[in-house]
N, C-alpha and C. Protein backbone atom coordinates (compact mmCIF):
# COMPACT_ATOMS: atom_id res chain seq x y z
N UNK A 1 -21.16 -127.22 -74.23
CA UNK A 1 -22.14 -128.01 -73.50
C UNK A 1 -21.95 -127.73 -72.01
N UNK A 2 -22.81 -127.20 -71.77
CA UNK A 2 -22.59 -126.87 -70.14
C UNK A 2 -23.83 -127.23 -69.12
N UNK A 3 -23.16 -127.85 -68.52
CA UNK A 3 -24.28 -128.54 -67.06
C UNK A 3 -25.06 -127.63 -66.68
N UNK A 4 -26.26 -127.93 -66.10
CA UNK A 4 -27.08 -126.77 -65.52
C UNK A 4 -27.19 -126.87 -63.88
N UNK A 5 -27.48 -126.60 -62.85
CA UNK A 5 -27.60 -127.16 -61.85
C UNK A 5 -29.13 -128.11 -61.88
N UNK A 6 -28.43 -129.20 -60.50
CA UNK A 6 -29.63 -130.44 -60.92
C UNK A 6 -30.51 -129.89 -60.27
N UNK A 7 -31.74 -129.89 -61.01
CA UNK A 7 -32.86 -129.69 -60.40
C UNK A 7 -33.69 -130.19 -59.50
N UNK A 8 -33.66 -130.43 -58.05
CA UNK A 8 -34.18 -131.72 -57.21
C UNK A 8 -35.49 -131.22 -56.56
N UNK A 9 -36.24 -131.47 -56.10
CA UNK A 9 -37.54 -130.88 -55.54
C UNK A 9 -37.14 -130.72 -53.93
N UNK A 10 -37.64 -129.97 -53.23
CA UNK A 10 -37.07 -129.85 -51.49
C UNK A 10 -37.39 -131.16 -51.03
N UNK A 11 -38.62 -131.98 -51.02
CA UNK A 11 -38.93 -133.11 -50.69
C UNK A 11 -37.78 -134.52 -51.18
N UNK A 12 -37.25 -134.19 -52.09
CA UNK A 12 -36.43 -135.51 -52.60
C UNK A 12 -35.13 -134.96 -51.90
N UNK A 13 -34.61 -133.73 -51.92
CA UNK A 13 -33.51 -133.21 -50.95
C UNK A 13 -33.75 -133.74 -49.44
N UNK A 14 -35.14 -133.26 -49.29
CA UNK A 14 -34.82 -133.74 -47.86
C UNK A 14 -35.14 -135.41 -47.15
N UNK A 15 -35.47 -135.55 -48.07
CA UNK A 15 -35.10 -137.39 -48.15
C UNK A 15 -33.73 -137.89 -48.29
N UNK A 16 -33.20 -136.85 -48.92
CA UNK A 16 -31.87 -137.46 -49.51
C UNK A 16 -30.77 -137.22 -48.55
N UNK A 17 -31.32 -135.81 -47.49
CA UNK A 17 -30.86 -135.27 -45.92
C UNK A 17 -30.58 -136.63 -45.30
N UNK A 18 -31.87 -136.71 -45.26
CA UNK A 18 -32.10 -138.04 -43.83
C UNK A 18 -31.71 -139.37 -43.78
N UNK A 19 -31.61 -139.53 -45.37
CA UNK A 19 -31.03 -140.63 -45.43
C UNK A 19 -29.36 -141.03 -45.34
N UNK A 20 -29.03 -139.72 -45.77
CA UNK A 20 -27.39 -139.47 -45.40
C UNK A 20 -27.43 -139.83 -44.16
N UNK A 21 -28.26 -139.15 -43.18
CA UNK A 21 -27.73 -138.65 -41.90
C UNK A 21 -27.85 -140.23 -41.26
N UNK A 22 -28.85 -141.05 -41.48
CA UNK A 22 -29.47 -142.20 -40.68
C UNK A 22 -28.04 -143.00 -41.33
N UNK A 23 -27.43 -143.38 -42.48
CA UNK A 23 -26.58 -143.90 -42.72
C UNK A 23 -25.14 -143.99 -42.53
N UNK A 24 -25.06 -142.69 -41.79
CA UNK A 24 -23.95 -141.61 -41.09
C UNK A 24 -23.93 -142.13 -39.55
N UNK A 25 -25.04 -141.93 -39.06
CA UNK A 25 -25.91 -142.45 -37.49
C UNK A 25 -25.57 -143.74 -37.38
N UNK A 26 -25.63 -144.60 -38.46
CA UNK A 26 -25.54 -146.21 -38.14
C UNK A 26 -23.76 -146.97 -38.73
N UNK A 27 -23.28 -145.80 -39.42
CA UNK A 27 -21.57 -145.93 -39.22
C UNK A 27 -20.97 -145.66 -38.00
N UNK A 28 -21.53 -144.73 -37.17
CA UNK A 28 -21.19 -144.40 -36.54
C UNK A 28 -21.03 -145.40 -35.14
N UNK A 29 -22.68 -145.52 -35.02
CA UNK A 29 -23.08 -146.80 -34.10
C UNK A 29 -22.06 -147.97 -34.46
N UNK A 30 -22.26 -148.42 -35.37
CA UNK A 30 -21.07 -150.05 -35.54
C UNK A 30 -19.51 -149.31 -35.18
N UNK A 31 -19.16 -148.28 -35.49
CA UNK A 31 -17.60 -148.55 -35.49
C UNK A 31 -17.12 -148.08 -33.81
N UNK A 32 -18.48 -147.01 -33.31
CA UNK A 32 -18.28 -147.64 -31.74
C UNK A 32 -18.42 -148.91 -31.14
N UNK A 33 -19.60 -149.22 -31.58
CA UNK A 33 -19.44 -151.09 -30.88
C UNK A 33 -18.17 -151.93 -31.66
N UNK A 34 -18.04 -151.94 -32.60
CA UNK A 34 -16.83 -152.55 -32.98
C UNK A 34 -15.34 -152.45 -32.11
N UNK A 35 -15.30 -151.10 -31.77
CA UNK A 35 -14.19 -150.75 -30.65
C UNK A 35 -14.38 -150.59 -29.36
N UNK A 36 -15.21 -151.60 -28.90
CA UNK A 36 -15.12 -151.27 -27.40
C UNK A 36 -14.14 -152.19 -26.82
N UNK A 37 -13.49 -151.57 -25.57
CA UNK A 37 -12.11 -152.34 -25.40
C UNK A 37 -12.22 -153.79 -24.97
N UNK A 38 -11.53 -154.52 -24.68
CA UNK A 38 -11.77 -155.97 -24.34
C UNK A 38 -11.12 -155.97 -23.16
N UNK A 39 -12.03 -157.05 -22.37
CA UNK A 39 -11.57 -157.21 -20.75
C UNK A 39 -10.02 -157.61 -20.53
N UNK A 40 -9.24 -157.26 -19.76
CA UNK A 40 -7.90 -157.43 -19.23
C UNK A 40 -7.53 -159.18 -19.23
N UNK A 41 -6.86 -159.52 -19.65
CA UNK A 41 -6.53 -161.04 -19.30
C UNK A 41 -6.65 -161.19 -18.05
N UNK A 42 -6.94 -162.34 -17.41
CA UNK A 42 -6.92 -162.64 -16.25
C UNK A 42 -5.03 -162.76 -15.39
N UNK A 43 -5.16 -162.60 -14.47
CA UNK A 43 -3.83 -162.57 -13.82
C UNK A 43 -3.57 -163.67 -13.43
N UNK A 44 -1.95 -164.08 -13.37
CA UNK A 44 -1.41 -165.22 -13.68
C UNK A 44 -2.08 -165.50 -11.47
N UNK A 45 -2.19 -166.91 -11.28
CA UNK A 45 -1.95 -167.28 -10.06
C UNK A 45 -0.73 -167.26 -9.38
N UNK A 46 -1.44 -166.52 -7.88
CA UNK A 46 0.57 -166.36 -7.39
C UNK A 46 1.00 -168.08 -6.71
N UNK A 47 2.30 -167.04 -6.67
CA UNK A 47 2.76 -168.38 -5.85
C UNK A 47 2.28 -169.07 -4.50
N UNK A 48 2.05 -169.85 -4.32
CA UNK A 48 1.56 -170.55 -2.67
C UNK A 48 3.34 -170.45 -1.92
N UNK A 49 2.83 -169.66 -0.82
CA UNK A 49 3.59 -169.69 0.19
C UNK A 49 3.12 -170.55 1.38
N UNK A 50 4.34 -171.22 1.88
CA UNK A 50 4.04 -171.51 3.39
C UNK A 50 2.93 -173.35 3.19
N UNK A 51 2.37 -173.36 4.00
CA UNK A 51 1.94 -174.65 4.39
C UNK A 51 0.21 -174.81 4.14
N UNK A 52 0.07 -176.00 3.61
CA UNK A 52 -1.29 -176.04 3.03
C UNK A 52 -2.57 -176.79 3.48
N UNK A 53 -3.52 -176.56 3.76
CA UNK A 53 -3.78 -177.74 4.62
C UNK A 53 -5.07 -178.17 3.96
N UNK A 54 -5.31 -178.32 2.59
CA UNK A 54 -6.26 -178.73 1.94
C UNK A 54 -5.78 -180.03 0.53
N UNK A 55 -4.67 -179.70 1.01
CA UNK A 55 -3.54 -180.79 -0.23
C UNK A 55 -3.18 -180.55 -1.43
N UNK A 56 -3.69 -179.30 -1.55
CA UNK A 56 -2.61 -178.91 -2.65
C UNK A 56 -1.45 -178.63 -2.88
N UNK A 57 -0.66 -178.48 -1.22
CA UNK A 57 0.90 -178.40 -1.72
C UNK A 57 1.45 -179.23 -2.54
N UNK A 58 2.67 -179.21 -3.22
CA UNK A 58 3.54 -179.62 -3.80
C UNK A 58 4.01 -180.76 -2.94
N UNK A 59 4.24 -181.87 -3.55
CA UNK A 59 4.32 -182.99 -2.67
C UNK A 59 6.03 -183.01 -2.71
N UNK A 60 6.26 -183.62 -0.99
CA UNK A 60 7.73 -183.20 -0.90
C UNK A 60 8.98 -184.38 -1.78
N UNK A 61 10.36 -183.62 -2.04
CA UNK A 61 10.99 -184.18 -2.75
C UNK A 61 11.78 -184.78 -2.18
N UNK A 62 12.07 -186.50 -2.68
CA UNK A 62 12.32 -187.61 -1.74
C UNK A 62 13.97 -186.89 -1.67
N UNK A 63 14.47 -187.57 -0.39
CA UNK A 63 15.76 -186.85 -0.12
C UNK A 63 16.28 -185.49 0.07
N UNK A 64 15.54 -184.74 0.88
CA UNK A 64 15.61 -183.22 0.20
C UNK A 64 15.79 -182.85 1.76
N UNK A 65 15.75 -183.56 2.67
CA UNK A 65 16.24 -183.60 3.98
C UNK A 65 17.19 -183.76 4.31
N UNK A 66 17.97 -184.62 3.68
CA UNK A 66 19.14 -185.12 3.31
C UNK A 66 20.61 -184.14 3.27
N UNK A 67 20.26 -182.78 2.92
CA UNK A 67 21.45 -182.43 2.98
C UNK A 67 21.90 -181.22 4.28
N UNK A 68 21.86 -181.46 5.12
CA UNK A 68 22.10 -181.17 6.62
C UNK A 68 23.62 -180.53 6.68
């Protein structure tokens, strides 16, 4: 018993082209958008140096004059 080759018409082949290819085209599309990189975390806030004049310093620690 031996297979014959399948007999397909050029028109159902080349349907069967395009539809590969469009399904190929749209794997392609998702697994780029799927991997696009993600924005950097934001960076930590630095430290406040020096003197503030809107009140957000650190309010001072009682006795801290104290050791002279």
């Amino acid at each position: 018993m031996s297979l014959g080759r399948l007999h397909v018409s050029a028109r159902s082949r080349n349907r069967l082209i395009a539809g590969a290819l469009a399904a190929l085209a749209g794997g392609v599309a998702w697994l780029v958008r799927s991997k696009r990189p993600l924005p950097p975390e934001p960076a930590p806030e630095p430290p406040r140096i020096g003197y503030s004049r809107n009140g957000s310093a650190p309010a001072p620690v009682a006795g801290a004059e104290l050791d002279r």
